[in-house]
Protein backbone atom coordinates (compact mmCIF):
# COMPACT_ATOMS: atom_id res chain seq x y z
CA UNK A 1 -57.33 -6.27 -239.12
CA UNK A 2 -59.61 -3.56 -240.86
CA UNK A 3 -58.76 -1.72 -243.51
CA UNK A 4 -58.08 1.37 -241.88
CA UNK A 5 -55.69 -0.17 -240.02
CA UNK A 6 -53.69 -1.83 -242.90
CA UNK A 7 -53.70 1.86 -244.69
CA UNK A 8 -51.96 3.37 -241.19
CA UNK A 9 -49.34 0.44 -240.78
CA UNK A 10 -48.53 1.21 -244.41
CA UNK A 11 -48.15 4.65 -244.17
CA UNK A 12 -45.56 4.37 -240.73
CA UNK A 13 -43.75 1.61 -243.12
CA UNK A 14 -43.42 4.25 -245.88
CA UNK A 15 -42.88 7.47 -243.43
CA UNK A 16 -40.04 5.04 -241.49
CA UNK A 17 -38.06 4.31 -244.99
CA UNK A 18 -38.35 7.94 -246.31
CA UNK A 19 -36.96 9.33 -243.29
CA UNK A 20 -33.96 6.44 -243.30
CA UNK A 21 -33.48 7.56 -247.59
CA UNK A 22 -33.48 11.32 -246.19
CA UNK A 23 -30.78 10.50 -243.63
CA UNK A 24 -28.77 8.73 -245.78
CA UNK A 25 -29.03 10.86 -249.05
CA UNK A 26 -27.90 13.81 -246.77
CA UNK A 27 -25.01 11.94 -245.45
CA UNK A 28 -24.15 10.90 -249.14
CA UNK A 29 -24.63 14.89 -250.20
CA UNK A 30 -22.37 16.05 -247.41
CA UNK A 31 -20.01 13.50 -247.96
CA UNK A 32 -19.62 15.11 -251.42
CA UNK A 33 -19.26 18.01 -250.68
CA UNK A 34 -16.52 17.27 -248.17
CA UNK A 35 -14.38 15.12 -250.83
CA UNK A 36 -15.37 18.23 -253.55
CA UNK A 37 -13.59 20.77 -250.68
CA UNK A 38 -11.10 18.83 -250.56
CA UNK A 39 -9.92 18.43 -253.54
CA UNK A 40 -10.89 22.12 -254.19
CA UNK A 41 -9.08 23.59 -251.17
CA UNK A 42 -5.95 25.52 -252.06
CA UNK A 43 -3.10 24.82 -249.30
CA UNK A 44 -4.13 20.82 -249.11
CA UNK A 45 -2.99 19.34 -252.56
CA UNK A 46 -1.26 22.00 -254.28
CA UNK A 47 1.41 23.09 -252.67
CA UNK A 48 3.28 19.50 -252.43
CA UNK A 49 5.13 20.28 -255.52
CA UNK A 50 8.44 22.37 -255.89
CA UNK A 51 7.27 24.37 -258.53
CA UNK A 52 5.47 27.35 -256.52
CA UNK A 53 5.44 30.02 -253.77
CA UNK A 54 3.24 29.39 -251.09
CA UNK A 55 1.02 32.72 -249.73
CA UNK A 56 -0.18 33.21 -246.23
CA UNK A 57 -2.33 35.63 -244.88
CA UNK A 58 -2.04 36.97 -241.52
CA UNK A 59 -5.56 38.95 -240.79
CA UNK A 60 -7.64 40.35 -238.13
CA UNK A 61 -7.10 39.72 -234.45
CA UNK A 62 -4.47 37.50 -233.71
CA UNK A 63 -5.00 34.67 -230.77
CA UNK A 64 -3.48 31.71 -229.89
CA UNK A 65 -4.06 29.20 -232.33
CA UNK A 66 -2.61 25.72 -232.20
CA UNK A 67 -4.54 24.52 -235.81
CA UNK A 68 -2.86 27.77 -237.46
CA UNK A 69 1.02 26.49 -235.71
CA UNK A 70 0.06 22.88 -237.25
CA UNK A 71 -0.52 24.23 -240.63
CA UNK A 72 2.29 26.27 -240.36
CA UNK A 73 4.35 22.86 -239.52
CA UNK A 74 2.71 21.21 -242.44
CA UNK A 75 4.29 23.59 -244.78
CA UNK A 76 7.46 23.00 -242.93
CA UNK A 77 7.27 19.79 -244.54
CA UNK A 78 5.57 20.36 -247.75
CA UNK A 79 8.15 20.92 -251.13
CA UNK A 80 7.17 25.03 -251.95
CA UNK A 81 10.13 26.78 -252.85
CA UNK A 82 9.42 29.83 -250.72
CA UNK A 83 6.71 31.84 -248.54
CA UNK A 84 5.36 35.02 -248.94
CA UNK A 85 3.42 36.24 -245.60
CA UNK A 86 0.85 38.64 -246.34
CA UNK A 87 -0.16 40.91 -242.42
CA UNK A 88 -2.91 43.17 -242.14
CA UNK A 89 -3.79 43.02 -238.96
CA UNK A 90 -3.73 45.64 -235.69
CA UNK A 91 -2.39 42.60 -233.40
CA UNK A 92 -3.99 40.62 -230.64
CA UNK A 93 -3.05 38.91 -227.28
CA UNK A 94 1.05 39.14 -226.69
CA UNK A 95 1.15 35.02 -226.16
CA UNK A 96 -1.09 34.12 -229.63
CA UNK A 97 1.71 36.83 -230.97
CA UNK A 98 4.40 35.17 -229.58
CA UNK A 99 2.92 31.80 -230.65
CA UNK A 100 2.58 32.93 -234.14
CA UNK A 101 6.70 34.55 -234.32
CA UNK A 102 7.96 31.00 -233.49
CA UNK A 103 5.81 29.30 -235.90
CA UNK A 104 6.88 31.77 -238.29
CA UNK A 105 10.49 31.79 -237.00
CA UNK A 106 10.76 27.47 -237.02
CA UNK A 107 9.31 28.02 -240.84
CA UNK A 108 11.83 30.34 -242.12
CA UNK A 109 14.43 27.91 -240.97
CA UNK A 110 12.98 25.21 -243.65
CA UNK A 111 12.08 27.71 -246.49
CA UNK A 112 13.15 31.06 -247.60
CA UNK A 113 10.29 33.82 -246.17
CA UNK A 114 9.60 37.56 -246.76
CA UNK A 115 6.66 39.61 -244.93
CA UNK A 116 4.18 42.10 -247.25
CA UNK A 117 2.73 43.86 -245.04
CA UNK A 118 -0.69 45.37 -246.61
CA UNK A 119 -3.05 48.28 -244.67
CA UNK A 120 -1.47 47.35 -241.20
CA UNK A 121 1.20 45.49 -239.31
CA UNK A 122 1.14 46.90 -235.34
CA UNK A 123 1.76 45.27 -232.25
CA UNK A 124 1.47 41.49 -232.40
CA UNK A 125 1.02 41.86 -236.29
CA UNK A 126 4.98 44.00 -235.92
CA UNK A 127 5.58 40.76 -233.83
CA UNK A 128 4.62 38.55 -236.27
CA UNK A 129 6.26 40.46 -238.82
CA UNK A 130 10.15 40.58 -237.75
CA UNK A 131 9.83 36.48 -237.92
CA UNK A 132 11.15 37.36 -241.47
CA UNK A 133 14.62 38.04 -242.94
CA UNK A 134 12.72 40.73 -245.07
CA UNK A 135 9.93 43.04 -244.54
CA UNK A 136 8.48 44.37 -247.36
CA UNK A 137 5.55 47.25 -246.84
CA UNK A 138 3.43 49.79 -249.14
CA UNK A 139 4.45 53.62 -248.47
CA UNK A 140 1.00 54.29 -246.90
CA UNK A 141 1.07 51.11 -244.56
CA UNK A 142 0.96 51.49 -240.75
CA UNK A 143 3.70 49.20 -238.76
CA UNK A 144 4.89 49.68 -235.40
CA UNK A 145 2.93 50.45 -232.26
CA UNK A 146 5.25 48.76 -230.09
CA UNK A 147 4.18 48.05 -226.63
CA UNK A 148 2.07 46.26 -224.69
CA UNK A 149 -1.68 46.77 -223.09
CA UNK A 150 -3.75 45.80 -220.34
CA UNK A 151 -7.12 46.54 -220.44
CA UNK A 152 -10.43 45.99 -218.76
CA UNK A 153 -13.36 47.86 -217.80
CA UNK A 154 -14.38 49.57 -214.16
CA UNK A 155 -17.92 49.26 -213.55
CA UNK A 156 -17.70 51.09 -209.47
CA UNK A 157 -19.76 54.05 -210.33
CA UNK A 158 -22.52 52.54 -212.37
CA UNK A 159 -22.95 49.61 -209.62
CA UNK A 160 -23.32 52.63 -207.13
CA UNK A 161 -25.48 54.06 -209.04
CA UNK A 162 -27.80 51.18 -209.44
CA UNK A 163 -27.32 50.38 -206.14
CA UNK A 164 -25.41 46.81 -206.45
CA UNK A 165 -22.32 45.53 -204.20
CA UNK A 166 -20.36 43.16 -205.43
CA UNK A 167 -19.55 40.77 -202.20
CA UNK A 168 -16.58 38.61 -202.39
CA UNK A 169 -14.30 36.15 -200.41
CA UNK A 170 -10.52 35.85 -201.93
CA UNK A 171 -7.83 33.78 -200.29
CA UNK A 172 -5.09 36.81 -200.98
CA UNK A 173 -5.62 40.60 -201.64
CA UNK A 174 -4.40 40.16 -205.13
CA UNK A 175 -6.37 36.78 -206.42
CA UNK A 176 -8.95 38.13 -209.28
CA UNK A 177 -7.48 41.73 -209.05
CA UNK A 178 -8.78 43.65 -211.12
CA UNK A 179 -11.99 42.59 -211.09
CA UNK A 180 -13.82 45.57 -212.66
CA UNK A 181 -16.30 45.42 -209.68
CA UNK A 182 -14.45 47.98 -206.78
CA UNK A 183 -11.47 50.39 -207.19
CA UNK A 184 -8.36 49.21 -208.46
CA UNK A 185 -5.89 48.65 -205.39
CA UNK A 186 -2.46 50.16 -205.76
CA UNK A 187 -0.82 46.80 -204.86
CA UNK A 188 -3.03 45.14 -207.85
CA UNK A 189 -1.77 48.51 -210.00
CA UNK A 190 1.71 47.57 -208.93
CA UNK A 191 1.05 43.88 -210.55
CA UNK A 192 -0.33 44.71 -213.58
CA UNK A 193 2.33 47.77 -214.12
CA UNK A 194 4.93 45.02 -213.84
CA UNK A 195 3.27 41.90 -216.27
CA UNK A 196 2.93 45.08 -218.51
CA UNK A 197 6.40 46.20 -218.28
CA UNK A 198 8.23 42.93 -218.35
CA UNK A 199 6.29 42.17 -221.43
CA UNK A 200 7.14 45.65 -222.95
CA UNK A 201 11.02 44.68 -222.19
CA UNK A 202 10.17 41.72 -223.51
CA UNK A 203 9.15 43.04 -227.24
CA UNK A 204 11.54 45.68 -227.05
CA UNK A 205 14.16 43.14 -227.27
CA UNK A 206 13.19 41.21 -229.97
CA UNK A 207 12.80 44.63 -232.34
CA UNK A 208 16.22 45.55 -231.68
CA UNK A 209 17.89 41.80 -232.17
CA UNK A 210 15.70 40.76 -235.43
CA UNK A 211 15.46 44.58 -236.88
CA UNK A 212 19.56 45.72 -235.43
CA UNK A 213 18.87 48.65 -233.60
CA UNK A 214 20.95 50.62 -231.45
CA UNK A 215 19.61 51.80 -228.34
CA UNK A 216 19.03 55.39 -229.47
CA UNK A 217 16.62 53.95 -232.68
CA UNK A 218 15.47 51.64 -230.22
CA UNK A 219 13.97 54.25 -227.72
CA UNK A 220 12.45 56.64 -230.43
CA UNK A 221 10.43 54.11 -232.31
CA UNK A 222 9.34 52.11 -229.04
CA UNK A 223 6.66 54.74 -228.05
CA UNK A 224 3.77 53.31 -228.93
CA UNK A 225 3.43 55.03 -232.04
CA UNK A 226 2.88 53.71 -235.77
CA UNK A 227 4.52 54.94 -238.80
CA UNK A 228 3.87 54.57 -242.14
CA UNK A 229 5.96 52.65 -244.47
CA UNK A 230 7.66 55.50 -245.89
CA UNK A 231 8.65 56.37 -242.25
CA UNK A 232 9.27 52.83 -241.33
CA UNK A 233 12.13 52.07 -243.97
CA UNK A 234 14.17 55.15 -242.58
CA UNK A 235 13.57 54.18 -238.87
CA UNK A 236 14.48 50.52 -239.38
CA UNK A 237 11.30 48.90 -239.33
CA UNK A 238 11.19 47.59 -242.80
CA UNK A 239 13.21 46.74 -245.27
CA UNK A 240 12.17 47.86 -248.73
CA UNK A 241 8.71 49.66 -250.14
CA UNK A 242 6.69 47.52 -252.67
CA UNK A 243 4.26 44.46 -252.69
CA UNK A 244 4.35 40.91 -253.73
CA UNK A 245 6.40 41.46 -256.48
CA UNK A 246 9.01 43.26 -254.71
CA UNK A 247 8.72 40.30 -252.73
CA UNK A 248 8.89 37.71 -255.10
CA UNK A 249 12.41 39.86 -256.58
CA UNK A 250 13.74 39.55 -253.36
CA UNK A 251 13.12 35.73 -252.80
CA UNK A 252 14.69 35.43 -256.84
CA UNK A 253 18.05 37.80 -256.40
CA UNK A 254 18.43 36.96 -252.70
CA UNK A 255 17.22 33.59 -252.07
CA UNK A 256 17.81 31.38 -255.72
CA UNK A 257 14.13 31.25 -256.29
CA UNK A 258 13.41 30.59 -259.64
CA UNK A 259 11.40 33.63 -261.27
CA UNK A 260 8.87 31.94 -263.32
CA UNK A 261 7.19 29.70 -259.89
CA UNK A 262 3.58 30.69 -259.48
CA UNK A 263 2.32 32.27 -256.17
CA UNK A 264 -0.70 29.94 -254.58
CA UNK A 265 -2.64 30.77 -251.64
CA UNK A 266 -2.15 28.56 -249.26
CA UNK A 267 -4.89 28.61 -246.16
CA UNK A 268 -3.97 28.59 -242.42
CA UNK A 269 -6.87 28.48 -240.93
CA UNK A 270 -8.37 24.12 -240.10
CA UNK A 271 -8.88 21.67 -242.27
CA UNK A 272 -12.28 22.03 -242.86
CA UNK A 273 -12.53 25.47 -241.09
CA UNK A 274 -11.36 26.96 -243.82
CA UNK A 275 -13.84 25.31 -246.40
CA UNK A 276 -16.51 28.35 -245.69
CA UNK A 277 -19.46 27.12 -248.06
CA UNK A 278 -19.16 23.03 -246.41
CA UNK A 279 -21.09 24.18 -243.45
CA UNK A 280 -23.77 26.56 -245.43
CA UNK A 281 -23.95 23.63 -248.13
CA UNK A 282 -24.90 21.26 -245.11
CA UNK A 283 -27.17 23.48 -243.99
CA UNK A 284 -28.95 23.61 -247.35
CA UNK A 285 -29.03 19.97 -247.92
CA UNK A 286 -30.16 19.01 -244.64
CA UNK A 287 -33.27 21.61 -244.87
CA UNK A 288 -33.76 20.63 -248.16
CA UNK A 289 -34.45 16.91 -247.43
CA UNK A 290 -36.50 17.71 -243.98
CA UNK A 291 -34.36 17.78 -241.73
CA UNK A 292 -34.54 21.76 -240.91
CA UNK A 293 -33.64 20.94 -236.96
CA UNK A 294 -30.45 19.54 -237.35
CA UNK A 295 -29.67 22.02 -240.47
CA UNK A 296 -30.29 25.30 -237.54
CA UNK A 297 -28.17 23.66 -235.44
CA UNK A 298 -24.95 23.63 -237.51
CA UNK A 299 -25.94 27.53 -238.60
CA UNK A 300 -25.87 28.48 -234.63
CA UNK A 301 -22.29 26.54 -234.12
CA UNK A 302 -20.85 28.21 -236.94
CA UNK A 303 -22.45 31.40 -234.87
CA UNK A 304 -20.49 30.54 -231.71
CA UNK A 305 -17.62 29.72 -232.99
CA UNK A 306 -17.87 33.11 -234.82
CA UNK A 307 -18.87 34.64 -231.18
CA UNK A 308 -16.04 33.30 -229.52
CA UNK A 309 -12.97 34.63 -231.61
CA UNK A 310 -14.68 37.63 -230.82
CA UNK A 311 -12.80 37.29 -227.09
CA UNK A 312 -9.26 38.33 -226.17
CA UNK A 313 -8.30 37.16 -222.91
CA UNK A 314 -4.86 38.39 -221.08
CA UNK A 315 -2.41 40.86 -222.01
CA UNK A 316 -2.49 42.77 -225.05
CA UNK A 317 -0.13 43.97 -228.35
CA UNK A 318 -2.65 45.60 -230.19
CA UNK A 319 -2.61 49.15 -231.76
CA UNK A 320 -6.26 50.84 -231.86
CA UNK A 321 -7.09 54.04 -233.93
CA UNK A 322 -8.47 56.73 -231.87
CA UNK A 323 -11.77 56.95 -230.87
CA UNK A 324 -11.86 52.73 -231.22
CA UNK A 325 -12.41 52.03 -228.00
């Protein structure tokens, strides 16, 4: 064998154990920072003892999520003397809503639970709100907007206008009606009018059992509107005006809490979803030791996932400013 050849067989011998060392170094590194976040993640470890208040946050969109229910369960079982639900959020689909009120609702029958609601609690975030005993609210926050809402866009006159038909073959005139594609049938009106309205009933009852209304209360706050929280205590809707402390004095004169536990976040979101910086740190490490390929690839999931809680599919209970849409 010539010398040449020697150097090249030693070179693939070298490039073949630097690549395996780069593999497993990053594996080591990411297994780090894994252990690090959890150890480091609030709502994991900290909460198991009976000396603190567990704090939830209810933001953004709300969807169905079976992680967030599991979570929820987890502090069923966990020893936190009390919960403290933080909303701010315009609402979401009606069944992630509904999903999110029986979590709440199966929580509250293991541990004393109050609501703060911050900027916003309308629709499925008033759903998820009258889970609790007690709703406490700021003077200038919005809660209410109580209905329901199907939506979806009509794209007949542009198609025309392009010059595109839609062709179709259904087994029944009202399979995939709407479709957004030809004019809205009366008979598929007719459907959605009545999803819409038993829903409606639907939420409607559950204001006036969890908040006591009478009919007459009932009908004048069930318009679709939102109030604001000095509105809201008058019409029923909340309880008391404050924040976390106002919350925390309720859980103490109401509920035996002691009033020296400490409030700690505690995070609903999964177990390693939540851990924000894991998947960036990844990233870094695995570009960092050469493997930039692999280290784009967990940047674009993070992407998708991000893309597709973007989506709300079926009926809604959200409240939108005017002008959102």
């Amino acid at each position: 064998m010539s010398l040449d050849s020697d150097v090249i067989v030693d070179r693939r011998r070298i490039r073949r154990k630097l690549t395996f060392w780069r593999i497993a170094a990053a594996l080591i590194a990411i297994a780090a920072i894994v252990g690090v976040g959890l150890v480091a993640a609030p709502g994991r470890t900290g909460l198991t003892s009976a000396g603190s208040i567990a704090r939830i946050n209810i933001e953004g969109l709300i969807r169905s999520n079976q992680e967030r229910v599991e979570a929820l369960e987890r502090l069923e079982k966990s020893k936190v003397a009390a919960v403290i639900v933080h909303i701010n959020s315009p609402g979401g689909t009606t069944a992630g809503s509904e999903q999110l009120y029986d979590a709440l609702t199966r929580l509250k029958a293991k541990k004393p639970l109050v609501v703060v609601v911050e900027g916003l609690a309308a629709s499925g975030g008033y759903i998820t709100a009258i889970a609790a005993d007690h709703i406490v609210a700021k003077q200038s926050s919005l809660v209410g907007s109580i209905g329901v809402l199907f939506q979806f866009p009509n794209f007949t006159e542009l198609l025309k206008t392009i010059g595109v038909k839609v062709e179709e073959v259904k087994s029944s005139p009202l399979k995939a009606a709407p479709n957004g594609f030809e004019p809205t049938s009366p008979e598929a009106r007719a459907a959605l009018d009545s999803l819409v309205k038993d829903s409606y009933a639907w939420f409607r009852g559950l204001v006036k059992q969890r908040r006591g209304m009478d009919d007459a209360l009932l009908e004048k706050v069930s318009d679709g509107r939102v109030f604001t929280g000095r509105q809201a205590i008058d019409l029923k809707l909340i309880d008391q005006l404050g924040d976390e402390k106002t919350a925390v004095a309720w859980l103490v004169a109401q509920k035996g809490v002691k009033a020296d536990l400490p409030v700690r976040d505690y995070k609903l979101t999964p177990r390693f979803g939540d851990l924000t910086f894991l998947r960036a740190a990844a990233a870094v490490t695995l570009d960092a030791l050469g493997l930039s390929a692999v280290a784009r690839q967990i940047e674009q999931t993070g992407m998708a996932q991000a893309a597709d809680r973007l989506g709300l599919d079926g009926m809604l209970a959200l409240w939108q400013p005017p002008g959102a849409n």
